[in-house]
N, C-alpha and C. Protein backbone atom coordinates (compact mmCIF):
# COMPACT_ATOMS: atom_id res chain seq x y z
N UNK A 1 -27.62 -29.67 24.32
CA UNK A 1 -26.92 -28.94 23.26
C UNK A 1 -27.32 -29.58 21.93
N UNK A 2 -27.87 -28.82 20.85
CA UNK A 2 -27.84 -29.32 19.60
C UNK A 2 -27.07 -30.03 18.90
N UNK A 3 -27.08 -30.71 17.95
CA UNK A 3 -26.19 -31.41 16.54
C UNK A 3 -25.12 -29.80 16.25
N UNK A 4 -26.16 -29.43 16.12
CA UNK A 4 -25.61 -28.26 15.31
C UNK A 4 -24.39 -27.08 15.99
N UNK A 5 -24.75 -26.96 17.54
CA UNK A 5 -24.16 -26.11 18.16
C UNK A 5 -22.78 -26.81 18.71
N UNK A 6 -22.67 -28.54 19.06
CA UNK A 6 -22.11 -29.66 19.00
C UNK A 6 -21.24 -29.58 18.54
N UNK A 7 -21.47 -28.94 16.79
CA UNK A 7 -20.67 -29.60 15.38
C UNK A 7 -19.43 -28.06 15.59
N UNK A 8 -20.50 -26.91 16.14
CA UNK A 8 -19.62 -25.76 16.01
C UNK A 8 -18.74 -25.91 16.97
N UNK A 9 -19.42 -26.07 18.55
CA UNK A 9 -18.14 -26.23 19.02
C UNK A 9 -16.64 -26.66 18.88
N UNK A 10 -16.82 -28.30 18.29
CA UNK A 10 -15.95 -29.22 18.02
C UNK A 10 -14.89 -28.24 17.07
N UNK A 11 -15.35 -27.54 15.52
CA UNK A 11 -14.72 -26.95 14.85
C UNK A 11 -13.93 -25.84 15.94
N UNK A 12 -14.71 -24.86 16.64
CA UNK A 12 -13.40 -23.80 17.41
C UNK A 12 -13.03 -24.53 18.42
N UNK A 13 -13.29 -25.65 18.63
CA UNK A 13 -11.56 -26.59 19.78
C UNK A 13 -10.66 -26.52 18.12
N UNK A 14 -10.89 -27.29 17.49
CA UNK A 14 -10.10 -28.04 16.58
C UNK A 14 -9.49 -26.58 16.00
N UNK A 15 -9.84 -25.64 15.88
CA UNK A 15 -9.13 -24.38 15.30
C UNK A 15 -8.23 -23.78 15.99
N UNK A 16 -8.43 -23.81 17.36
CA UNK A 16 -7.71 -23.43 18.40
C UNK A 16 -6.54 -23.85 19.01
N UNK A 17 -6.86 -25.41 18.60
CA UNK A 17 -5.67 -26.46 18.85
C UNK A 17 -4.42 -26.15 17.72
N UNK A 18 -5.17 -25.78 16.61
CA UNK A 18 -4.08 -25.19 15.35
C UNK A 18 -3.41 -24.16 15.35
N UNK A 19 -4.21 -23.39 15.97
CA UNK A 19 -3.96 -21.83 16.26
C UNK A 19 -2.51 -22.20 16.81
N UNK A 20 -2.71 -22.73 18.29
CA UNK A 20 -1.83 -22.78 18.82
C UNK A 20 -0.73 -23.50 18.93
N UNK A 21 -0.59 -25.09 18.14
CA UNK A 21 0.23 -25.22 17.73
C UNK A 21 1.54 -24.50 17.12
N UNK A 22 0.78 -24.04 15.61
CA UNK A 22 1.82 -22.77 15.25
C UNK A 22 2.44 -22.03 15.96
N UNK A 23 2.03 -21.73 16.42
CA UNK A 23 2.63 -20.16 17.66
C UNK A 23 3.70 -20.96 17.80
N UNK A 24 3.62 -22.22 18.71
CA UNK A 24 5.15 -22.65 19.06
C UNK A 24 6.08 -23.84 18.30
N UNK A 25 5.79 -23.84 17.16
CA UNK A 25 6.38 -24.31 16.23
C UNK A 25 6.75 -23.84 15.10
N UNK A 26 7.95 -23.17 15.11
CA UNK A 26 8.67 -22.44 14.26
C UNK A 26 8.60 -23.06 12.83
N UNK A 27 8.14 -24.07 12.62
CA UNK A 27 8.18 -24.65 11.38
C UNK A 27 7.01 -24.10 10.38
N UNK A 28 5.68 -23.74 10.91
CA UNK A 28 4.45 -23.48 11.23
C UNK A 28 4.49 -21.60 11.20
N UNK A 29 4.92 -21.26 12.73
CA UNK A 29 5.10 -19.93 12.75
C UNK A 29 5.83 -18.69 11.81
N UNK A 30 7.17 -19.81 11.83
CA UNK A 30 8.06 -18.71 10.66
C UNK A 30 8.12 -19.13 9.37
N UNK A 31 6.99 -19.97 8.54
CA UNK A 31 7.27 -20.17 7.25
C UNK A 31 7.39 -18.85 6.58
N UNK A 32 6.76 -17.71 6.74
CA UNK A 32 6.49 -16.52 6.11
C UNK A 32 7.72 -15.96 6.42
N UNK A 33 8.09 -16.26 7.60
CA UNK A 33 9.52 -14.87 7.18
C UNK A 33 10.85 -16.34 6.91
N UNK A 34 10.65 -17.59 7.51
CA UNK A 34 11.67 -18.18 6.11
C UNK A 34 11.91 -17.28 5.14
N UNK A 35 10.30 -17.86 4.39
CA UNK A 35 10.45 -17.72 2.67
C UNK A 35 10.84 -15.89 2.60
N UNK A 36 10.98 -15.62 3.24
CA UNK A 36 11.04 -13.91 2.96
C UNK A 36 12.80 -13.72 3.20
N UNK A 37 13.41 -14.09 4.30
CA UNK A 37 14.32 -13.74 4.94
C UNK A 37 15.89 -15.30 4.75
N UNK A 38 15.35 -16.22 4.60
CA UNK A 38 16.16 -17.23 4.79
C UNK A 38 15.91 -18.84 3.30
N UNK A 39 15.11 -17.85 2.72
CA UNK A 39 15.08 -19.17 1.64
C UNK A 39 16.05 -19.82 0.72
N UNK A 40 17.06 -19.35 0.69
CA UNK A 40 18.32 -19.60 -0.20
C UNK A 40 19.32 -20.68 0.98
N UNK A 41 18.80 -20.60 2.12
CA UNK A 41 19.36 -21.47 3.18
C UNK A 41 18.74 -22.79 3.21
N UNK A 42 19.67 -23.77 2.66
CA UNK A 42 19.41 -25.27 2.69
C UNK A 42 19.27 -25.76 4.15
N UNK A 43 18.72 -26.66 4.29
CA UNK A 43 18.24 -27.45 6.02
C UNK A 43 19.56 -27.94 6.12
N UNK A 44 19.89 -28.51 7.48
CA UNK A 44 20.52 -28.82 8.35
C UNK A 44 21.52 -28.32 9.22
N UNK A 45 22.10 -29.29 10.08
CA UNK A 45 23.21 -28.29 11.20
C UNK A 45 22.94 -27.04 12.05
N UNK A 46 20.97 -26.71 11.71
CA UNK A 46 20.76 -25.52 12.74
C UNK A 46 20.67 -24.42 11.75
N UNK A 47 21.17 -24.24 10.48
CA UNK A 47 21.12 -23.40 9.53
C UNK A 47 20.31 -22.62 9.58
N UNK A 48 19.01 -23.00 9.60
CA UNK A 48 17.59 -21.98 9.06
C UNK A 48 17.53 -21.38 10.73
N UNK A 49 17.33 -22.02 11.88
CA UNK A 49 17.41 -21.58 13.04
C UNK A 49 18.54 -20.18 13.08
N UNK A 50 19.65 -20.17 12.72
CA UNK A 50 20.73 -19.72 12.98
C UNK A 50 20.56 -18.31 12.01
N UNK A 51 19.76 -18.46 10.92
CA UNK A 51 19.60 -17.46 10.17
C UNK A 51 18.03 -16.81 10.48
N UNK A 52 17.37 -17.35 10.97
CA UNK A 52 16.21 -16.68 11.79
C UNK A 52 16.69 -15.70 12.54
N UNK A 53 17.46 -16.15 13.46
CA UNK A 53 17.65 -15.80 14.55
C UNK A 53 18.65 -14.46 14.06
N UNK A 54 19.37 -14.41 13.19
CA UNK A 54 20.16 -13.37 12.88
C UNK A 54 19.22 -12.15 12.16
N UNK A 55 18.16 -12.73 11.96
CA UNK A 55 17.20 -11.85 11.22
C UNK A 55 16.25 -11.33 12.65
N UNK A 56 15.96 -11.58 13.73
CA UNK A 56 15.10 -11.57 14.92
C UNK A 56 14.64 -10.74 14.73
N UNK A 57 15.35 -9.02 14.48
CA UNK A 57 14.50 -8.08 14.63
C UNK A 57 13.18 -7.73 13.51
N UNK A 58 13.35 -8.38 12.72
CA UNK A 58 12.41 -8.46 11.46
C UNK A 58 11.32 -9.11 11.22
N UNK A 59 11.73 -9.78 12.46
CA UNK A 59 10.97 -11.41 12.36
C UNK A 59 9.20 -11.08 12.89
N UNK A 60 8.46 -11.64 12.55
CA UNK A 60 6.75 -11.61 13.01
C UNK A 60 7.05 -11.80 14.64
N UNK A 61 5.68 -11.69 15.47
CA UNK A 61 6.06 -11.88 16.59
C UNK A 61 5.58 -13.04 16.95
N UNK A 62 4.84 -14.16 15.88
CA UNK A 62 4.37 -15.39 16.33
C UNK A 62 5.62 -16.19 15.88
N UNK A 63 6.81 -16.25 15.20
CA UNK A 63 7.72 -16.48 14.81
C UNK A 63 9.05 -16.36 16.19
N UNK A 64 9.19 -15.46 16.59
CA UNK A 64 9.79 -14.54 17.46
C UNK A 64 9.43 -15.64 18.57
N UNK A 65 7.98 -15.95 18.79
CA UNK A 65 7.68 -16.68 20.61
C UNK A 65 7.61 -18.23 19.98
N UNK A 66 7.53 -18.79 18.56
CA UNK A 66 8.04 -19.82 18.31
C UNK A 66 9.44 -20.53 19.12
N UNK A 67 9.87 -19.35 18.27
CA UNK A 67 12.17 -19.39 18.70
C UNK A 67 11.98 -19.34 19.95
N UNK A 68 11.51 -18.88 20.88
CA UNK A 68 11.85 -18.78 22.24
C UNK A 68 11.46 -19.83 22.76
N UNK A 69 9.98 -20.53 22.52
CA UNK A 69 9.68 -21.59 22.92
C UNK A 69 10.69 -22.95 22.84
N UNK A 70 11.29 -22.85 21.33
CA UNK A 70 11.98 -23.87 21.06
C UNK A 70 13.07 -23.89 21.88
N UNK A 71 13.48 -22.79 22.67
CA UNK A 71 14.88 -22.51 23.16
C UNK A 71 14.62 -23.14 24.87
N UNK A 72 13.37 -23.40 25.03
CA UNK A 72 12.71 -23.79 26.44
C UNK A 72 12.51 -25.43 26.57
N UNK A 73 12.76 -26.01 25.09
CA UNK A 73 12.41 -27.30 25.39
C UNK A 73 13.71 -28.18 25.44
């Protein structure tokens, strides 16, 4: 395998590993509908969770399998 084909691989692991992070980390996944849906909500006590979740049907669907994931660990 080349330097070159080497260098590409390495980049789509390392993109993929990101990719998928997000998906199940709501921190990551739902910044966009946060800031859309829940930004006036200060952190703690479950708050931003609690107001996601009241928003669900609105919510993205990488956001959506975030919350569920989190609900699995």
């Amino acid at each position: 395998m080349s330097k070159l084909n080497f260098a590409a691989f390495l980049v789509a692991v390392a993109i993929s590993g990101v990719a998928s992070a997000q998906s199940s980390d709501p921190r990551g996944a739902c910044k966009a509908d946060y800031d859309k849906f829940c930004a006036g909500i200060a952190p703690g006590g479950g708050k931003i969770i609690a107001c996601l979740e009241a928003k669900r049907d609105q919510l993205s669907a990488s956001c959506k399998t975030a919350l569920d994931d989190r609900k699995k660990k």
